[in-house]
ModelCIF file with pLDDT and N, C-alpha, C, O atoms, coordinates in Angstrom:
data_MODEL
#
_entry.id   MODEL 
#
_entity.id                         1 
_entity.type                       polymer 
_entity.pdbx_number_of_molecules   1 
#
_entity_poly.entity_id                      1 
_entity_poly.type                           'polypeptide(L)' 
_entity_poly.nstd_linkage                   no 
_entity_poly.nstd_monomer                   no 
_entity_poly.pdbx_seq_one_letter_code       
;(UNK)(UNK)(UNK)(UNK)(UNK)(UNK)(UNK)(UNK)(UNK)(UNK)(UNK)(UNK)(UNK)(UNK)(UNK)(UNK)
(UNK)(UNK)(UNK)(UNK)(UNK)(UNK)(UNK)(UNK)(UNK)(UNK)(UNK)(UNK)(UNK)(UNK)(UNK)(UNK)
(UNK)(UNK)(UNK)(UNK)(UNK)(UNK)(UNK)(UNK)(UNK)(UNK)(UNK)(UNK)(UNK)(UNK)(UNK)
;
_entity_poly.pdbx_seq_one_letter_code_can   XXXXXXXXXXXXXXXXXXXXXXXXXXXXXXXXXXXXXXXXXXXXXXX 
_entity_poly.pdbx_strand_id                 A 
#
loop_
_entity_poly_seq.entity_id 
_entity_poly_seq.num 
_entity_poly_seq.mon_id 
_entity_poly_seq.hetero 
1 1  UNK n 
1 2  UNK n 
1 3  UNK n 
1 4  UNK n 
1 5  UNK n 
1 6  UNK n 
1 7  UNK n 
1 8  UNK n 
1 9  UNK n 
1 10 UNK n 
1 11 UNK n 
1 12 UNK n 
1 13 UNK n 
1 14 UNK n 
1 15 UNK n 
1 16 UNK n 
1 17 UNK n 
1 18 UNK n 
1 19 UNK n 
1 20 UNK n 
1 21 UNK n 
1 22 UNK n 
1 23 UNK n 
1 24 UNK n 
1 25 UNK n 
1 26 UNK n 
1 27 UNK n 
1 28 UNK n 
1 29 UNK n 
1 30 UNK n 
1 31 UNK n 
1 32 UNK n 
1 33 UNK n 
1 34 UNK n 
1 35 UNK n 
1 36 UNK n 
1 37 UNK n 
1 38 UNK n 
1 39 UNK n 
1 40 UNK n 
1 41 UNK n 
1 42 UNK n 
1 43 UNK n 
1 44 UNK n 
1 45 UNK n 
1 46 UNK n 
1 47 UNK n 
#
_struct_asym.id          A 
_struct_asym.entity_id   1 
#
loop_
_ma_qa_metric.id 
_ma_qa_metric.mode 
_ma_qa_metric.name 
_ma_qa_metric.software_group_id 
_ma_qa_metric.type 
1 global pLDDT . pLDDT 
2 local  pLDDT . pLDDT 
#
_ma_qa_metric_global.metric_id      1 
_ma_qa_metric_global.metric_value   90.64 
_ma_qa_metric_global.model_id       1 
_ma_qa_metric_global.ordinal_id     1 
#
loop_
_ma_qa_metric_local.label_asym_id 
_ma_qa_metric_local.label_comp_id 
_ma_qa_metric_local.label_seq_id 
_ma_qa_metric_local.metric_id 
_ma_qa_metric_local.metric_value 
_ma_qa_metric_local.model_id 
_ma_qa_metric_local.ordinal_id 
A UNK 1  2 95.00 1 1  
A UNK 2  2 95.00 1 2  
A UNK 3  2 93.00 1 3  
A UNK 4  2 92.00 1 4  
A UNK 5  2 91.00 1 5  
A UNK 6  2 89.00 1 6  
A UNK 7  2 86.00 1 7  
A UNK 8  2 87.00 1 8  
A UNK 9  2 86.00 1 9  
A UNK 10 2 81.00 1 10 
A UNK 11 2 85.00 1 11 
A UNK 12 2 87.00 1 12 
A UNK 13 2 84.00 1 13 
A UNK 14 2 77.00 1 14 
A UNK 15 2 78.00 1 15 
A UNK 16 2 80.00 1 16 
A UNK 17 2 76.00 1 17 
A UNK 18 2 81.00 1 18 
A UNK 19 2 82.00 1 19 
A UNK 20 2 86.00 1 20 
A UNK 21 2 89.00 1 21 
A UNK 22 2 86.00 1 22 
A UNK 23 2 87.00 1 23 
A UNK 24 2 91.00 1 24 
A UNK 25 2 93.00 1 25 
A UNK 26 2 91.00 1 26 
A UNK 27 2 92.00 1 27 
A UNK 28 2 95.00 1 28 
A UNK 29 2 95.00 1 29 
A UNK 30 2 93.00 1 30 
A UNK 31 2 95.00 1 31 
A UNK 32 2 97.00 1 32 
A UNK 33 2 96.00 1 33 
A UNK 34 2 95.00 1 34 
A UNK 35 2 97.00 1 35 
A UNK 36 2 97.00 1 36 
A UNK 37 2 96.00 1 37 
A UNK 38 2 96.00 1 38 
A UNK 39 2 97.00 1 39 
A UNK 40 2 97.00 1 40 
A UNK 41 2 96.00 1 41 
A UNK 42 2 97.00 1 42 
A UNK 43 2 97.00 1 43 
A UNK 44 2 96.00 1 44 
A UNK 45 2 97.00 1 45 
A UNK 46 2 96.00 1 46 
A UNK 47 2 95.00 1 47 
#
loop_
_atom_site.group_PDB 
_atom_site.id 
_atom_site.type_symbol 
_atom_site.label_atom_id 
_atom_site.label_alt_id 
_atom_site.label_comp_id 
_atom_site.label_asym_id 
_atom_site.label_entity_id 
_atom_site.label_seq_id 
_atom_site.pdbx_PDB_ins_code 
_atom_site.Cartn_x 
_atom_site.Cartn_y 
_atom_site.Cartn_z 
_atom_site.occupancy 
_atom_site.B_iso_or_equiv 
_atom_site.pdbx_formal_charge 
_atom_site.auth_seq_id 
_atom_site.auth_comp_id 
_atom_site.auth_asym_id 
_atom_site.auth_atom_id 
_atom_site.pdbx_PDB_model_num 
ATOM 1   N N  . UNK A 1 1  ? -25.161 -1.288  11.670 1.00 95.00 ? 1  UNK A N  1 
ATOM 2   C CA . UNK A 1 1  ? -23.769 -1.465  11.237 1.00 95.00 ? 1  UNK A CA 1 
ATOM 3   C C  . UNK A 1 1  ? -23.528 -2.868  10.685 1.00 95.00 ? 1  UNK A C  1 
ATOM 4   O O  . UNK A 1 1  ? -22.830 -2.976  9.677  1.00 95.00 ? 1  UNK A O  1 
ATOM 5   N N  . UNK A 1 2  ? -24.076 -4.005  11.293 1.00 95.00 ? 2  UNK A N  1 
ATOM 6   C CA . UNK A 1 2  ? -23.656 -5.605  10.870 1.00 95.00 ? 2  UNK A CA 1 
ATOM 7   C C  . UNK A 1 2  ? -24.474 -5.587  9.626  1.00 95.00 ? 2  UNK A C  1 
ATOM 8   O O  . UNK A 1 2  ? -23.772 -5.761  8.630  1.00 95.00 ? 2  UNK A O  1 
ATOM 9   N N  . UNK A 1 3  ? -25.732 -5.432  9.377  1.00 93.00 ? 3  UNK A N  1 
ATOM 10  C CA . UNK A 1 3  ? -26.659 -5.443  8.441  1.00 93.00 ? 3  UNK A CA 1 
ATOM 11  C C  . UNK A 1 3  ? -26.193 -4.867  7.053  1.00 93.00 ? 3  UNK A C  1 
ATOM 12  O O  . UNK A 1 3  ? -26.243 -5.544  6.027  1.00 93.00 ? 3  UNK A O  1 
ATOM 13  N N  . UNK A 1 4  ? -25.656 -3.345  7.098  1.00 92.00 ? 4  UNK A N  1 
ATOM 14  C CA . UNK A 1 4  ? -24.986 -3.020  5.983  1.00 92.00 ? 4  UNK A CA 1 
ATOM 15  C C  . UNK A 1 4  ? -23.631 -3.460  6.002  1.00 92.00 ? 4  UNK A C  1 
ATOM 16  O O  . UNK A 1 4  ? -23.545 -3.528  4.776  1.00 92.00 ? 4  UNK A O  1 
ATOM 17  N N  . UNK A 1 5  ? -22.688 -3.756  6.328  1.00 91.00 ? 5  UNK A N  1 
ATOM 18  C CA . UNK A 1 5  ? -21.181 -3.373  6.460  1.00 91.00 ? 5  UNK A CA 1 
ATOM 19  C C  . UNK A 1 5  ? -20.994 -4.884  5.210  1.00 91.00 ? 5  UNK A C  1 
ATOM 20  O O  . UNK A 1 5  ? -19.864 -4.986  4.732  1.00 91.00 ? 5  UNK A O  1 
ATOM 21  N N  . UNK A 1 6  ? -21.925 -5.826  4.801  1.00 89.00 ? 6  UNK A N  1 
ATOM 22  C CA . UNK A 1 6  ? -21.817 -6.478  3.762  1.00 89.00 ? 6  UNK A CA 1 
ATOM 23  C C  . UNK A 1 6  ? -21.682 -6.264  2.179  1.00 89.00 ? 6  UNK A C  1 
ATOM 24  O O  . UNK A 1 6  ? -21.075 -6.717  1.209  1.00 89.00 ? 6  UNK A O  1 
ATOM 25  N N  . UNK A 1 7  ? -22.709 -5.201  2.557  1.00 86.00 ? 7  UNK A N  1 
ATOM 26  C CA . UNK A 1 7  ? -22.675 -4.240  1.490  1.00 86.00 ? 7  UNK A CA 1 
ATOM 27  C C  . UNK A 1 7  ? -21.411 -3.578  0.915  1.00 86.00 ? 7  UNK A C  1 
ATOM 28  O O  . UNK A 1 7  ? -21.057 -3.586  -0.264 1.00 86.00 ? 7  UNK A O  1 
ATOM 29  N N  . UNK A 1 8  ? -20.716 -2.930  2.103  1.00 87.00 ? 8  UNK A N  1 
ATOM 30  C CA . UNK A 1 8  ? -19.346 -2.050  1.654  1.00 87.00 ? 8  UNK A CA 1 
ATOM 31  C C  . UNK A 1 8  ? -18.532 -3.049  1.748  1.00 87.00 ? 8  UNK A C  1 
ATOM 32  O O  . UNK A 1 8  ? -17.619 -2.935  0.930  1.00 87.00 ? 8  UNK A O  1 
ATOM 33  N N  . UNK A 1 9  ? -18.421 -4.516  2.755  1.00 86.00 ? 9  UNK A N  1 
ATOM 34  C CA . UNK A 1 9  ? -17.362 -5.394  1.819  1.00 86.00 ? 9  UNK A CA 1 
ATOM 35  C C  . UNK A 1 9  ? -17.138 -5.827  0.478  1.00 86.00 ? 9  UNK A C  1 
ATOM 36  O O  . UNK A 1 9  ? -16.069 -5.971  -0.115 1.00 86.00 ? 9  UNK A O  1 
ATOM 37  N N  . UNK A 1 10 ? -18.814 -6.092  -0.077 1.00 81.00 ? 10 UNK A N  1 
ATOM 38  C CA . UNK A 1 10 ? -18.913 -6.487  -1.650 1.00 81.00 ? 10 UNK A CA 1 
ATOM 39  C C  . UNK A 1 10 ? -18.093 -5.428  -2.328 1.00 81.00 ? 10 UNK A C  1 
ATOM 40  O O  . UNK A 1 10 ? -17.121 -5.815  -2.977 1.00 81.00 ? 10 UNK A O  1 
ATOM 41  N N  . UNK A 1 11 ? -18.431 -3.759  -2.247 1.00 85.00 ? 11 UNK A N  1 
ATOM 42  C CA . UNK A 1 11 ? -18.621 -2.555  -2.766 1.00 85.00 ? 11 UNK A CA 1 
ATOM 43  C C  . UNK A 1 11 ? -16.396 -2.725  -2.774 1.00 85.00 ? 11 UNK A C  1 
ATOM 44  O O  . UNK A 1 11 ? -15.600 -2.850  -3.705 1.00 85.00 ? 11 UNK A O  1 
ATOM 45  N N  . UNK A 1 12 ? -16.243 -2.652  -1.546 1.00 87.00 ? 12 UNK A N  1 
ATOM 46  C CA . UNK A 1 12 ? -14.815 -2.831  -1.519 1.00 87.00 ? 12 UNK A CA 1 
ATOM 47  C C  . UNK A 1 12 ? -13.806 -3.809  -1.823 1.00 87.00 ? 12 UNK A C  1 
ATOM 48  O O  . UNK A 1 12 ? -12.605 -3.637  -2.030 1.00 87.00 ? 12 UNK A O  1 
ATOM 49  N N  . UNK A 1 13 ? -14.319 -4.601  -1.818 1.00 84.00 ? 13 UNK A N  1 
ATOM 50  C CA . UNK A 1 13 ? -13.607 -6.141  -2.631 1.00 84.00 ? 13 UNK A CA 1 
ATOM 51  C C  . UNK A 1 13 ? -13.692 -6.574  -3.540 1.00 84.00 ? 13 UNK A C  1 
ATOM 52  O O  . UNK A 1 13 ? -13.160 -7.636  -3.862 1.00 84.00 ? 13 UNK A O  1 
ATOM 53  N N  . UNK A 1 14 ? -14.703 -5.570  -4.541 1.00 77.00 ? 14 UNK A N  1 
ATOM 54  C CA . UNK A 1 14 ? -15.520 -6.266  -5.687 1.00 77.00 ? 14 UNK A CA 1 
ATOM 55  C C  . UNK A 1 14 ? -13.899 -6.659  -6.600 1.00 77.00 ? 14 UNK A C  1 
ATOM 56  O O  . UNK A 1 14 ? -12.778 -6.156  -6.667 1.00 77.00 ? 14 UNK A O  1 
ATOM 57  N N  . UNK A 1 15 ? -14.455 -7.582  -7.058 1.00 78.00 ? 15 UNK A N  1 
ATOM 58  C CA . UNK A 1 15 ? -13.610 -8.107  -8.280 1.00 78.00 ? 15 UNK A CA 1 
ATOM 59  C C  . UNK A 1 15 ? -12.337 -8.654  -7.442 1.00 78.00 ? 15 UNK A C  1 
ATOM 60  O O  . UNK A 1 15 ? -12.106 -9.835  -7.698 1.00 78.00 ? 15 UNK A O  1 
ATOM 61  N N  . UNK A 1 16 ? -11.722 -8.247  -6.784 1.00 80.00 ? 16 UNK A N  1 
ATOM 62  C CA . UNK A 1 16 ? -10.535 -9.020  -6.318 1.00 80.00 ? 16 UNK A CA 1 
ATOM 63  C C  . UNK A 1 16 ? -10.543 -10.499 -5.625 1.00 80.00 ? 16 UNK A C  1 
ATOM 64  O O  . UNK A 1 16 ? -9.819  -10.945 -4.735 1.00 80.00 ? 16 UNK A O  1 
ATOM 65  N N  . UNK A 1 17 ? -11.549 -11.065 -6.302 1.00 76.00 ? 17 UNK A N  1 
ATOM 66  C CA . UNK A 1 17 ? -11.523 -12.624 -6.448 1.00 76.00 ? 17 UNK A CA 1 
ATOM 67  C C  . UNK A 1 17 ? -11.613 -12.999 -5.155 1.00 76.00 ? 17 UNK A C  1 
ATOM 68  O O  . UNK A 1 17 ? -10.866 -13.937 -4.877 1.00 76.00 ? 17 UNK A O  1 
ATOM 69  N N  . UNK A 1 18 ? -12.416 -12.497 -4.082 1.00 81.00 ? 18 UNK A N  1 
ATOM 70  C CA . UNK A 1 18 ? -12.562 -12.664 -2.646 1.00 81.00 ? 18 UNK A CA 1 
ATOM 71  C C  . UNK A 1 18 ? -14.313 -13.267 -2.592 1.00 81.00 ? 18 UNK A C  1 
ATOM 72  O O  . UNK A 1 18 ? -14.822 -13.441 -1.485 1.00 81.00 ? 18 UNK A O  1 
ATOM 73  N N  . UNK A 1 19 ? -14.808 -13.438 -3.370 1.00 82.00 ? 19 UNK A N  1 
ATOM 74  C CA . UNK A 1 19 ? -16.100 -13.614 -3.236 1.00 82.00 ? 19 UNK A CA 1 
ATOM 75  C C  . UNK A 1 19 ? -16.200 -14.344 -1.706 1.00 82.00 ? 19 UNK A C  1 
ATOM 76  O O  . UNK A 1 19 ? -16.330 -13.724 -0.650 1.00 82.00 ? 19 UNK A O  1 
ATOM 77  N N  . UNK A 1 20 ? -16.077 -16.299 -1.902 1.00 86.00 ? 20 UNK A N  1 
ATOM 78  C CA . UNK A 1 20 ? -16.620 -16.676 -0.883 1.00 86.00 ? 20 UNK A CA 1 
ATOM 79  C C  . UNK A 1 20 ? -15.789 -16.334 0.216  1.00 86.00 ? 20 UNK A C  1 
ATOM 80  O O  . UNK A 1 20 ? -15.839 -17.226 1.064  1.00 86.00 ? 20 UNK A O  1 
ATOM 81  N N  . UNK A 1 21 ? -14.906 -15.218 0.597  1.00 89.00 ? 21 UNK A N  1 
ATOM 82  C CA . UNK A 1 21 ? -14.572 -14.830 1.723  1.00 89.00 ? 21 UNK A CA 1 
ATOM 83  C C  . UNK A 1 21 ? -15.875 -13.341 2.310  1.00 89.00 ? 21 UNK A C  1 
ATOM 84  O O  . UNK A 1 21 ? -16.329 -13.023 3.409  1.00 89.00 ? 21 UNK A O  1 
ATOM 85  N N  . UNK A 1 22 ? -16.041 -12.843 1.007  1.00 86.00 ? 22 UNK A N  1 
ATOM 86  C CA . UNK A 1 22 ? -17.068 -11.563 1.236  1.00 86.00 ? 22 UNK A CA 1 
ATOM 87  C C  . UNK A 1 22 ? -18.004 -12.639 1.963  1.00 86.00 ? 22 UNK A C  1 
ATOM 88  O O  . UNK A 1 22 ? -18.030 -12.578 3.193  1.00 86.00 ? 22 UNK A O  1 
ATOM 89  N N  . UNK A 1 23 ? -18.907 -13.786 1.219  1.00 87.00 ? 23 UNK A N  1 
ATOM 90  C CA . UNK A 1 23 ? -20.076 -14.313 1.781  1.00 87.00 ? 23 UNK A CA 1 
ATOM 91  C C  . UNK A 1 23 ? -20.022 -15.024 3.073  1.00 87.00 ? 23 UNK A C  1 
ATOM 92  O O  . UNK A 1 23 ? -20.989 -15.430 3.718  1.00 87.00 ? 23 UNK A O  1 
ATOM 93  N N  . UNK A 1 24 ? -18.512 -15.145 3.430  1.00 91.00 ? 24 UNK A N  1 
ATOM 94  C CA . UNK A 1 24 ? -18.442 -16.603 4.619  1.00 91.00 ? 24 UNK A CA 1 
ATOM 95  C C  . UNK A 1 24 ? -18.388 -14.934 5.666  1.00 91.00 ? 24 UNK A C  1 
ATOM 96  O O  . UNK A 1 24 ? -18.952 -15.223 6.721  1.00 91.00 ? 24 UNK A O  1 
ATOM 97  N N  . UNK A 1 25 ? -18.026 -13.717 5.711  1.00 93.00 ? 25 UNK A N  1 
ATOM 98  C CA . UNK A 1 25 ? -18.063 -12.617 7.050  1.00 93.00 ? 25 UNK A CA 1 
ATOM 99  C C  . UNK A 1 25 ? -19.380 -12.268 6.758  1.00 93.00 ? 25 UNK A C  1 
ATOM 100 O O  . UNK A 1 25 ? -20.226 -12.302 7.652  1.00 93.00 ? 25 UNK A O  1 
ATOM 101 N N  . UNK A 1 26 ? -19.687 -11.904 5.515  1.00 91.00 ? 26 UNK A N  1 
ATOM 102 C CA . UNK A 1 26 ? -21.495 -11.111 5.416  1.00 91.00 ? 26 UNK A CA 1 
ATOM 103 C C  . UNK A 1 26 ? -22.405 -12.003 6.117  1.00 91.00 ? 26 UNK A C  1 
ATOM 104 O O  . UNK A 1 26 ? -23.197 -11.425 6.861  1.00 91.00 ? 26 UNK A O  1 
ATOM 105 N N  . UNK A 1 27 ? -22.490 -13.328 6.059  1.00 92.00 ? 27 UNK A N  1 
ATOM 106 C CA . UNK A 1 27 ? -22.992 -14.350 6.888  1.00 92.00 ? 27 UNK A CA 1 
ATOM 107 C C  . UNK A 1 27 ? -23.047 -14.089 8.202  1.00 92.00 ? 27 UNK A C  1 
ATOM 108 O O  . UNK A 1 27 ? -23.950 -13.739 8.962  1.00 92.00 ? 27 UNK A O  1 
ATOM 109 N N  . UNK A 1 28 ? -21.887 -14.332 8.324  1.00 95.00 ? 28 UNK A N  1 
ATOM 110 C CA . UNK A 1 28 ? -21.656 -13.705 10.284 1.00 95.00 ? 28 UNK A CA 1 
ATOM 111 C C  . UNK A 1 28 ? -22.115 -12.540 10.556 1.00 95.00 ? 28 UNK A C  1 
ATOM 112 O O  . UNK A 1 28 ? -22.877 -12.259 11.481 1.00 95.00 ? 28 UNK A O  1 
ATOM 113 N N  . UNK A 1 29 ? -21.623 -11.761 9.685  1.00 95.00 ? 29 UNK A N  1 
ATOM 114 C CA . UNK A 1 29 ? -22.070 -10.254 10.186 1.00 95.00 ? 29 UNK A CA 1 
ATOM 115 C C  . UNK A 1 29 ? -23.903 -10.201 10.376 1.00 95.00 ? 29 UNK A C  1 
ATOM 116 O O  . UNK A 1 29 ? -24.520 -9.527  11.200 1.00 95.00 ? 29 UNK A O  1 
ATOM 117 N N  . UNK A 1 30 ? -24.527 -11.223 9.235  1.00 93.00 ? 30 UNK A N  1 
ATOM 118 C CA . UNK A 1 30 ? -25.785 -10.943 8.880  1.00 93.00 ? 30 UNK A CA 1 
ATOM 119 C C  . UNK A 1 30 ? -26.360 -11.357 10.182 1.00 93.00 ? 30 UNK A C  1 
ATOM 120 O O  . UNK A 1 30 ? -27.176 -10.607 10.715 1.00 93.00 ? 30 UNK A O  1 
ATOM 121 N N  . UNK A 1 31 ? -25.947 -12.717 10.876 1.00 95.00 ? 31 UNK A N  1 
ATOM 122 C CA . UNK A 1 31 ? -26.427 -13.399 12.026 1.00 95.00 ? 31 UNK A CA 1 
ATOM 123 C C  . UNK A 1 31 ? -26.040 -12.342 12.994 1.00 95.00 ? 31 UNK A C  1 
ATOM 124 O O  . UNK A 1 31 ? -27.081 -12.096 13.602 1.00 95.00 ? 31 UNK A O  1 
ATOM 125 N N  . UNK A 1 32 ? -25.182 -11.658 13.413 1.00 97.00 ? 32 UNK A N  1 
ATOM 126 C CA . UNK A 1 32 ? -24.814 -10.639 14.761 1.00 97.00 ? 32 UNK A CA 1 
ATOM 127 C C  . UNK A 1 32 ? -25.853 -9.625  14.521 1.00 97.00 ? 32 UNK A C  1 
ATOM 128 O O  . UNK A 1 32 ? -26.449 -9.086  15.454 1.00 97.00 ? 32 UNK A O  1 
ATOM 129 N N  . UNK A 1 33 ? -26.126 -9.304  13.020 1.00 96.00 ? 33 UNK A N  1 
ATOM 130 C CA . UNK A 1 33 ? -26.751 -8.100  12.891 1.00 96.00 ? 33 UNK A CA 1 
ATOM 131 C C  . UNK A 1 33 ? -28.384 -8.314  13.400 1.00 96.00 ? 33 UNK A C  1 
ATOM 132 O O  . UNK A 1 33 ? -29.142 -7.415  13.763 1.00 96.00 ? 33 UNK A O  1 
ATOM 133 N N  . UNK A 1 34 ? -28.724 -9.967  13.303 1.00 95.00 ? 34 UNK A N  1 
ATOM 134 C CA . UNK A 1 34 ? -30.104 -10.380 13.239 1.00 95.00 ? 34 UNK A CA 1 
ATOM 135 C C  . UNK A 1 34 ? -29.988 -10.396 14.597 1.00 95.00 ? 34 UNK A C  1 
ATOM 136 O O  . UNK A 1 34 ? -30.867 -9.677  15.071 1.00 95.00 ? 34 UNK A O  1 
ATOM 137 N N  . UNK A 1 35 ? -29.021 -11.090 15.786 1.00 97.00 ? 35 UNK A N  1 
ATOM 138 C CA . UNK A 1 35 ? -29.501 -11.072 16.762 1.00 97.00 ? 35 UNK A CA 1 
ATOM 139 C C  . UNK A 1 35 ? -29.579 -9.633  17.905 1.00 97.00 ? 35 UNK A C  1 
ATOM 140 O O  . UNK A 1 35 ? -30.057 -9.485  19.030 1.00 97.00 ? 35 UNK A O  1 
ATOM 141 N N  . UNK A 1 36 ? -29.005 -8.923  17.153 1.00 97.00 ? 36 UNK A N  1 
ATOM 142 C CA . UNK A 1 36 ? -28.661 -7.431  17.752 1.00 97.00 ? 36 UNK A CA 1 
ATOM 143 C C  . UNK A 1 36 ? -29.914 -6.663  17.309 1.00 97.00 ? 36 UNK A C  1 
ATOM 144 O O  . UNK A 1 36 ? -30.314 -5.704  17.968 1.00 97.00 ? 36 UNK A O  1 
ATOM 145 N N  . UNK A 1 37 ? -30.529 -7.075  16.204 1.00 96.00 ? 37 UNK A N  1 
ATOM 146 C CA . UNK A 1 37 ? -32.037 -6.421  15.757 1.00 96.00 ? 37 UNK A CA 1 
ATOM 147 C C  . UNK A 1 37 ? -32.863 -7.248  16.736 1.00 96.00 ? 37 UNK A C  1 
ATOM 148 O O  . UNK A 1 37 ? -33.548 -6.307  17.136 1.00 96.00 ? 37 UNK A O  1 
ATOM 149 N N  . UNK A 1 38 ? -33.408 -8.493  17.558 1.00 96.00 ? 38 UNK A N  1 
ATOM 150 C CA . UNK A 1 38 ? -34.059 -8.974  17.447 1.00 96.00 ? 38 UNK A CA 1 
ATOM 151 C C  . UNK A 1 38 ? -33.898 -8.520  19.343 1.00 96.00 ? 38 UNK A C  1 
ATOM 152 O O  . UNK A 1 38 ? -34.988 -8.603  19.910 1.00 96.00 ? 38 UNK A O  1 
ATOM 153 N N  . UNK A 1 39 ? -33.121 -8.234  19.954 1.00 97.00 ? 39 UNK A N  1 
ATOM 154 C CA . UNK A 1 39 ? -32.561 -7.761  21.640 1.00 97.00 ? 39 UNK A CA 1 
ATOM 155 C C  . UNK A 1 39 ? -33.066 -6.366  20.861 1.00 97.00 ? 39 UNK A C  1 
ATOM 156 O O  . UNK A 1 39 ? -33.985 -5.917  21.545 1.00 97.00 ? 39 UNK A O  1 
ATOM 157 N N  . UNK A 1 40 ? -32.869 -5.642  19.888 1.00 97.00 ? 40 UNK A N  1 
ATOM 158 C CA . UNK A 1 40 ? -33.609 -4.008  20.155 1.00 97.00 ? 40 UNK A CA 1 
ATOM 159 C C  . UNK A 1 40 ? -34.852 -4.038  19.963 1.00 97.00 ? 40 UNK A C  1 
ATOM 160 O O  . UNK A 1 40 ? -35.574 -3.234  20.551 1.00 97.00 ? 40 UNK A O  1 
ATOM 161 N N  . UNK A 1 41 ? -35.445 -5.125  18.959 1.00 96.00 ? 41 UNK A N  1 
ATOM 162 C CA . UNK A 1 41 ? -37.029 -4.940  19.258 1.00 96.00 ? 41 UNK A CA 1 
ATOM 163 C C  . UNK A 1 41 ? -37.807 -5.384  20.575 1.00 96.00 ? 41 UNK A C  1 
ATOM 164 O O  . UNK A 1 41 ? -38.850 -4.889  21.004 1.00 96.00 ? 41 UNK A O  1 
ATOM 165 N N  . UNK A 1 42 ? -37.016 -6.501  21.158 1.00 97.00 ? 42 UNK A N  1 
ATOM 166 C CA . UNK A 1 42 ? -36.898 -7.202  22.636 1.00 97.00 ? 42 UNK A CA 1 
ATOM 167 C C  . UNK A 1 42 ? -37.268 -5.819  23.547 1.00 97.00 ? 42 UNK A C  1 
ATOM 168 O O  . UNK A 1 42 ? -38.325 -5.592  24.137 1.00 97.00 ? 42 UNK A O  1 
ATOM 169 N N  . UNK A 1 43 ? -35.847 -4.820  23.458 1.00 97.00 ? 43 UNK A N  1 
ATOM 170 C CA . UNK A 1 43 ? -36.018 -3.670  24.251 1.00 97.00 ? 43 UNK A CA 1 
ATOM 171 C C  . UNK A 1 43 ? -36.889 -2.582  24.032 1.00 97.00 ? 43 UNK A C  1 
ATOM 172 O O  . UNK A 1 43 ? -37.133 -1.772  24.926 1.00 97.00 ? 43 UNK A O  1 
ATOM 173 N N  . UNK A 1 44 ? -37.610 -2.477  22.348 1.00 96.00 ? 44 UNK A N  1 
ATOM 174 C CA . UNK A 1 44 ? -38.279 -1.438  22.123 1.00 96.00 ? 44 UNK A CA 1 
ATOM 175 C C  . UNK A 1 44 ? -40.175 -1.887  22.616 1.00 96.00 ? 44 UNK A C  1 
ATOM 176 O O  . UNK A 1 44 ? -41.132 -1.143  22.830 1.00 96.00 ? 44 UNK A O  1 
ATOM 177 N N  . UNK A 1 45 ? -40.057 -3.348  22.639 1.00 97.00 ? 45 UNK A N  1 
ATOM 178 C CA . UNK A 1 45 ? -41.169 -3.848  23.528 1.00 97.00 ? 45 UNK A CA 1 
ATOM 179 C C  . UNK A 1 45 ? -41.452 -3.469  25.137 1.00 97.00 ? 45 UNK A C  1 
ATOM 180 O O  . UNK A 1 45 ? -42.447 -3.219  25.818 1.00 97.00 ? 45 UNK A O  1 
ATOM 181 N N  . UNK A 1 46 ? -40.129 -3.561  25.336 1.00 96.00 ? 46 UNK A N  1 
ATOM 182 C CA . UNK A 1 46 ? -39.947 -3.722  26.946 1.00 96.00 ? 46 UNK A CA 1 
ATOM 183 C C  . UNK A 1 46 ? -40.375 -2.139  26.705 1.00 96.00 ? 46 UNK A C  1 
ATOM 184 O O  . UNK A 1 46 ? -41.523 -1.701  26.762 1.00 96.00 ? 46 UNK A O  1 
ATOM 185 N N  . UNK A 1 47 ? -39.321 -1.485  26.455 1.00 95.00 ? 47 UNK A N  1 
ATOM 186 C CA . UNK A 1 47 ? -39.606 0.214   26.363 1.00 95.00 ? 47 UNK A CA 1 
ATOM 187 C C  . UNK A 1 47 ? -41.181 0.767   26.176 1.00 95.00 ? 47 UNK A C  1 
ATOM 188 O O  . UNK A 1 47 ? -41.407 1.975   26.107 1.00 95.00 ? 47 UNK A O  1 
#
């Protein structure tokens, strides 16, 4: 969900002059999404 949902902000905001607001949440989102990937490979190890 964090990984894509950058995607459908670009897809949904396009053009309405929001750019560095799309890049300053896709950022965040990208970091939640990295550390939420990095605890499931954590768990798919453990698993």
């Amino acid at each position: 969900a964090l990984l894509t949902a950058p995607a459908s902000w670009h897809r949904l905001l396009f053009r309405r002059g929001m750019r560095k607001e799309i890049i300053d949440i896709a950022n965040t989102f990208a970091i939640a999404g990295l550390v939420c990937l990095a605890l499931a490979m954590v768990g798919t190890v453990l698993l």
